[in-house]
Protein backbone atom coordinates (compact mmCIF):
# COMPACT_ATOMS: atom_id res chain seq x y z
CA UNK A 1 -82.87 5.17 -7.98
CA UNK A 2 -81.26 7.63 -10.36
CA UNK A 3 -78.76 9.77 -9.12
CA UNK A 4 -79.08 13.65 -9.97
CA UNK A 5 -76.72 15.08 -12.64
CA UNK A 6 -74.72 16.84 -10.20
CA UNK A 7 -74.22 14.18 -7.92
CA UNK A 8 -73.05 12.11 -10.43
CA UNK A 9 -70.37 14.29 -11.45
CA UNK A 10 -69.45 14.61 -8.36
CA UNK A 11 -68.82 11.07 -7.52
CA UNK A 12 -66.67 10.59 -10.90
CA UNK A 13 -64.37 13.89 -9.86
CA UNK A 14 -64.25 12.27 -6.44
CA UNK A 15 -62.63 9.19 -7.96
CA UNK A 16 -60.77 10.95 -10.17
CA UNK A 17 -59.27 12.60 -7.40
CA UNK A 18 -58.39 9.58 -5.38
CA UNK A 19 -56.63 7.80 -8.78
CA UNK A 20 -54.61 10.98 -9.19
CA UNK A 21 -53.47 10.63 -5.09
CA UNK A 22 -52.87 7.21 -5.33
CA UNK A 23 -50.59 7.41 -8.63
CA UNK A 24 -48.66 10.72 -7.45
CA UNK A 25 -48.28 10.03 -3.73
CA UNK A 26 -48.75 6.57 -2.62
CA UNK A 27 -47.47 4.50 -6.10
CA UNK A 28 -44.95 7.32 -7.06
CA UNK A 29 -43.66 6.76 -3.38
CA UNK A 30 -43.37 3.32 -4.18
CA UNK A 31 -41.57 3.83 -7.61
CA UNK A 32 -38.91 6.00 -6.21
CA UNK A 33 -38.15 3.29 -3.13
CA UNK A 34 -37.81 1.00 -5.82
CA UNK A 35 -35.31 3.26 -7.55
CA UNK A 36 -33.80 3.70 -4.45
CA UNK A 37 -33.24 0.19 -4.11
CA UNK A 38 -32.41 -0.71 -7.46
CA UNK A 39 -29.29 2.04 -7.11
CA UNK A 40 -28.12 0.58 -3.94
CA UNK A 41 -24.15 0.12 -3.37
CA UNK A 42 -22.49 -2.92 -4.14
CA UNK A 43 -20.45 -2.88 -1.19
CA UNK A 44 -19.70 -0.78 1.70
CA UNK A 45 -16.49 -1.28 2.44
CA UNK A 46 -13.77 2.12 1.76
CA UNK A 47 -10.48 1.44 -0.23
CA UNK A 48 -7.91 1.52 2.35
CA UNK A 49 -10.21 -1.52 4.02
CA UNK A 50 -9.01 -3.72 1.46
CA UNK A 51 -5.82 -5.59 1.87
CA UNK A 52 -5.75 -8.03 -1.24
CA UNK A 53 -7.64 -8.85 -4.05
CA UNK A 54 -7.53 -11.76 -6.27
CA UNK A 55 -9.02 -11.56 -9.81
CA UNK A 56 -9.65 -14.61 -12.07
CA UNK A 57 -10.32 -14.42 -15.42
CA UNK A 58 -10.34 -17.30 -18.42
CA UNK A 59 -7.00 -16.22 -19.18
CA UNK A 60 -5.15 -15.46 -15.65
CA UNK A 61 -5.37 -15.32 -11.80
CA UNK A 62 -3.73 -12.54 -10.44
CA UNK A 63 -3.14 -11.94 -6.88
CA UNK A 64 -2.55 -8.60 -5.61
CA UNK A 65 -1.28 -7.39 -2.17
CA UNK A 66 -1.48 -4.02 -0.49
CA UNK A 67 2.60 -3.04 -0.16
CA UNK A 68 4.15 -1.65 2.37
CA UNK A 69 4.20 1.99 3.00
CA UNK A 70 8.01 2.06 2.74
CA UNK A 71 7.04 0.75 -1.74
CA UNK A 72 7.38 2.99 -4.20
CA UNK A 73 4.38 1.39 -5.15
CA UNK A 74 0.57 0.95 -3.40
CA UNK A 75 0.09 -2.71 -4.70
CA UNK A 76 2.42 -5.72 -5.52
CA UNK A 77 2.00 -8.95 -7.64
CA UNK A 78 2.33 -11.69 -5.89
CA UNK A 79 1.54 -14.07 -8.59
CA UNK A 80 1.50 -15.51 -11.06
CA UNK A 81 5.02 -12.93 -11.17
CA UNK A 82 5.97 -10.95 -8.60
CA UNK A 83 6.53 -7.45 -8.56
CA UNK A 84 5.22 -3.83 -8.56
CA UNK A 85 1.65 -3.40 -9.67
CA UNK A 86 0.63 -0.50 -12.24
CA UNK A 87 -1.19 1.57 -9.13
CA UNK A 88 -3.52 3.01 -11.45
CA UNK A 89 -4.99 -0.27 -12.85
CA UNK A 90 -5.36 -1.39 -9.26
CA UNK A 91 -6.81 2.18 -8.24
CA UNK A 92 -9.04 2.12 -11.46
CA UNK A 93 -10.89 -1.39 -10.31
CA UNK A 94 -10.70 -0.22 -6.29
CA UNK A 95 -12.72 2.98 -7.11
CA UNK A 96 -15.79 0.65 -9.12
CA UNK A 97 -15.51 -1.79 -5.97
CA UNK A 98 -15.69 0.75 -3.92
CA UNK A 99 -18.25 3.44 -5.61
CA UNK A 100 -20.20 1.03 -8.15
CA UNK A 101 -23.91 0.41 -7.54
CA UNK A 102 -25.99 -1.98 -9.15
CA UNK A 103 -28.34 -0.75 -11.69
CA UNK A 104 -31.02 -3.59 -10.76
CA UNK A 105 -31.44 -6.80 -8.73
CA UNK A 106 -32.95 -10.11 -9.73
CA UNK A 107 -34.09 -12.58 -7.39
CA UNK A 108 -33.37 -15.83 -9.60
CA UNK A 109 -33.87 -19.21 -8.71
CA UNK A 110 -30.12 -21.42 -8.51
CA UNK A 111 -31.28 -23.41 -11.60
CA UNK A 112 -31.30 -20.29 -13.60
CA UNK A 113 -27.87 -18.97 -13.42
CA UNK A 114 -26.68 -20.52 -16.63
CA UNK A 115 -28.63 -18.00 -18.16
CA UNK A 116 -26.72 -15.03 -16.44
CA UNK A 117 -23.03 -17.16 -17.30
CA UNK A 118 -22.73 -17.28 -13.42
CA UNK A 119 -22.56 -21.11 -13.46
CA UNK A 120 -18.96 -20.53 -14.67
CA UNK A 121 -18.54 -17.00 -14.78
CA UNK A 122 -16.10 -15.06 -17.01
CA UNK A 123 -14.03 -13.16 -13.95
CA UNK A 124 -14.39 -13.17 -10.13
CA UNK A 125 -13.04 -11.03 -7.93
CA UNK A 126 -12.02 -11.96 -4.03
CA UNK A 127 -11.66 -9.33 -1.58
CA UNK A 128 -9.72 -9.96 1.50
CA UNK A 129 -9.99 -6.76 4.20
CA UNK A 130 -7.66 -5.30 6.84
CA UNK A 131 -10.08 -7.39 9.11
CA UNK A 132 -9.65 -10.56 7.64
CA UNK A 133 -13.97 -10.13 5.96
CA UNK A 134 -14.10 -11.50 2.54
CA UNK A 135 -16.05 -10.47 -0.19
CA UNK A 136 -16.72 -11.59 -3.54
CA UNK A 137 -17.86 -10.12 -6.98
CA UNK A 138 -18.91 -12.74 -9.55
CA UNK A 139 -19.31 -10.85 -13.07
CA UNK A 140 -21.19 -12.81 -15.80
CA UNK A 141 -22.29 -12.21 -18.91
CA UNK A 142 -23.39 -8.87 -20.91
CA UNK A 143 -27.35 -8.27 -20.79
CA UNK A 144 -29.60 -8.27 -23.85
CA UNK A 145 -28.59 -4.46 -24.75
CA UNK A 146 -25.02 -4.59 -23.73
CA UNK A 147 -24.89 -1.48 -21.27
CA UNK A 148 -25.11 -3.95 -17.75
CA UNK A 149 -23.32 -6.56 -16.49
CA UNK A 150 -25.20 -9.55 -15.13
CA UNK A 151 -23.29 -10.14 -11.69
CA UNK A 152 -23.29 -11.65 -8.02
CA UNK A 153 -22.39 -9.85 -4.60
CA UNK A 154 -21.71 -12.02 -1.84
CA UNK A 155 -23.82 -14.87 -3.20
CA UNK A 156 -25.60 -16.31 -0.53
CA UNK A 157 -29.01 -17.93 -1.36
CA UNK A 158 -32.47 -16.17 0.17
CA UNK A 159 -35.01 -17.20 2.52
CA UNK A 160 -37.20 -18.64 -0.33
CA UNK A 161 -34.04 -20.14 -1.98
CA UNK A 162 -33.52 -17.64 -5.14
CA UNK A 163 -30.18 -15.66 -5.28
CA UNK A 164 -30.11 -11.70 -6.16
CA UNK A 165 -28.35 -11.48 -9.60
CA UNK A 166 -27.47 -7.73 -10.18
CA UNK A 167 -26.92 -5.32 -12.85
CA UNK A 168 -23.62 -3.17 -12.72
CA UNK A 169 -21.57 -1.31 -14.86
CA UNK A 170 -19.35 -2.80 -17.70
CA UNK A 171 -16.52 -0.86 -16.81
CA UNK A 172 -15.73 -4.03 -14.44
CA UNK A 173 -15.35 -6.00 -17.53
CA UNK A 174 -13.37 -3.91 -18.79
CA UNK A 175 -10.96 -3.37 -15.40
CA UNK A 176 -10.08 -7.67 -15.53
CA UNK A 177 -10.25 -8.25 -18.83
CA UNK A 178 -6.59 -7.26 -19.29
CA UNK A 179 -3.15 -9.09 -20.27
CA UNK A 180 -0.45 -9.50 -17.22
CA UNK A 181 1.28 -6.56 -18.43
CA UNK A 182 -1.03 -4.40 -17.64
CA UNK A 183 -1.13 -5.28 -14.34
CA UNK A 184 2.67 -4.40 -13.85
CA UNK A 185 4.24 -1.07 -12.63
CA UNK A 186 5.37 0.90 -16.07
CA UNK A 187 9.15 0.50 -16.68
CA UNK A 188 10.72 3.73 -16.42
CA UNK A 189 13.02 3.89 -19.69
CA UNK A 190 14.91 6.78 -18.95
CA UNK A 191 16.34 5.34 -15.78
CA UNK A 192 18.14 2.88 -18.01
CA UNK A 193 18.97 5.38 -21.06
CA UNK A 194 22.87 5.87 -20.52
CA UNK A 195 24.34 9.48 -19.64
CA UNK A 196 24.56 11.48 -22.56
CA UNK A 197 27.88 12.48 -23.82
CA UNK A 198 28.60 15.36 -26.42
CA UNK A 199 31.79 14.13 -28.29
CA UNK A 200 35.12 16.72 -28.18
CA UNK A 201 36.35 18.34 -31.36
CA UNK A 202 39.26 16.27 -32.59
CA UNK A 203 42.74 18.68 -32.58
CA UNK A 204 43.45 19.92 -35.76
CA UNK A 205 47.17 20.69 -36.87
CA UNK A 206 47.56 24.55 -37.21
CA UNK A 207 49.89 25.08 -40.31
């Protein structure tokens, strides 16, 4: 049976109509959950939750301890020096623990994590909180257009057995990739400069 004209364009408007739903409501719906997940927080702990932190890179471990109140400094060294700690280093990698999101998650099987450098990772980062809950960030390797970081969050393997590898921000690399120095309080110089003196006019015989 051959449909009339009309009818026929009818039918193809009609399913036009239900693509154009579909692709604006019901799969745009699902994009933007997607982006919603793929922007989700790291952590969700706040910075004054966070009572130590140790960071190992290839070069050094460094332990850091919240100080006491009564410091003239937020954060000491405990080791491999002890000391002050340069509060604005500290602050600096607080605020990306804190605020950084990942850009994307992976769900990679165990066997796979060469590929990432999280078999032996190039800096980890322990978290020790107020209430004694430990975290971890493992950071890995750059990815293929060097604006991510291929990382790990609490690595804990899934119901199916892969692990979420995520993308975040290479300003990490950037906050533990530094020399011990860095991580010390600045030495104030003029503390140590001696007084200054202006020298007296020698007497001069008056003729």
């Amino acid at each position: 049976m051959k449909l009339p004209r009309t009818t026929l364009i009818l039918i193809l408007l009609a399913l036009g109509l239900g693509g154009f739903v579909y692709f604006s409501e019901i799969r745009g719906a699902t994009v933007r959950e997607e982006t919603k997940e793929e922007n989700k927080q790291i952590f969700s702990f706040a910075a004054d939750d966070v009572q130590s932190l140790t960071v190992k890179t290839k070069k050094l471990t460094l332990n850091l301890e919240r100080s006491p109140e009564s410091s003239n400094s937020k954060w000491v060294i405990k080791s491999p020096v002890s000391g002050p700690a340069n509060d604005a280093i500290v602050s600096y990698l607080m605020d990306l623990l804190v605020k950084g999101k990942s850009d994307r998650t992976l769900s990679t099987p165990p066997k796979e994590l060469g590929q990432f450098a999280l078999d032996e990772p190039p800096a980890t980062i322990n978290i020790t909180l107020k209430n004694r809950q430990n975290h971890k960030l493992i950071l890995g390797k750059a990815n293929f257009n060097g604006r991510f970081l291929y990382a790990q969050a609490d690595p804990a393997a899934k119901p199916d057995g892969n692990i979420n590898v995520l993308l975040v921000s290479t300003d990490f690399a950037n906050a533990v990739n530094r020399e011990l120095s860095e991580w010390k309080q600045p030495v104030d110089n003029s503390q140590k400069l001696p007084p200054l003196t202006i020298p007296k006019p020698s007497p001069t015989n008056s003729k």
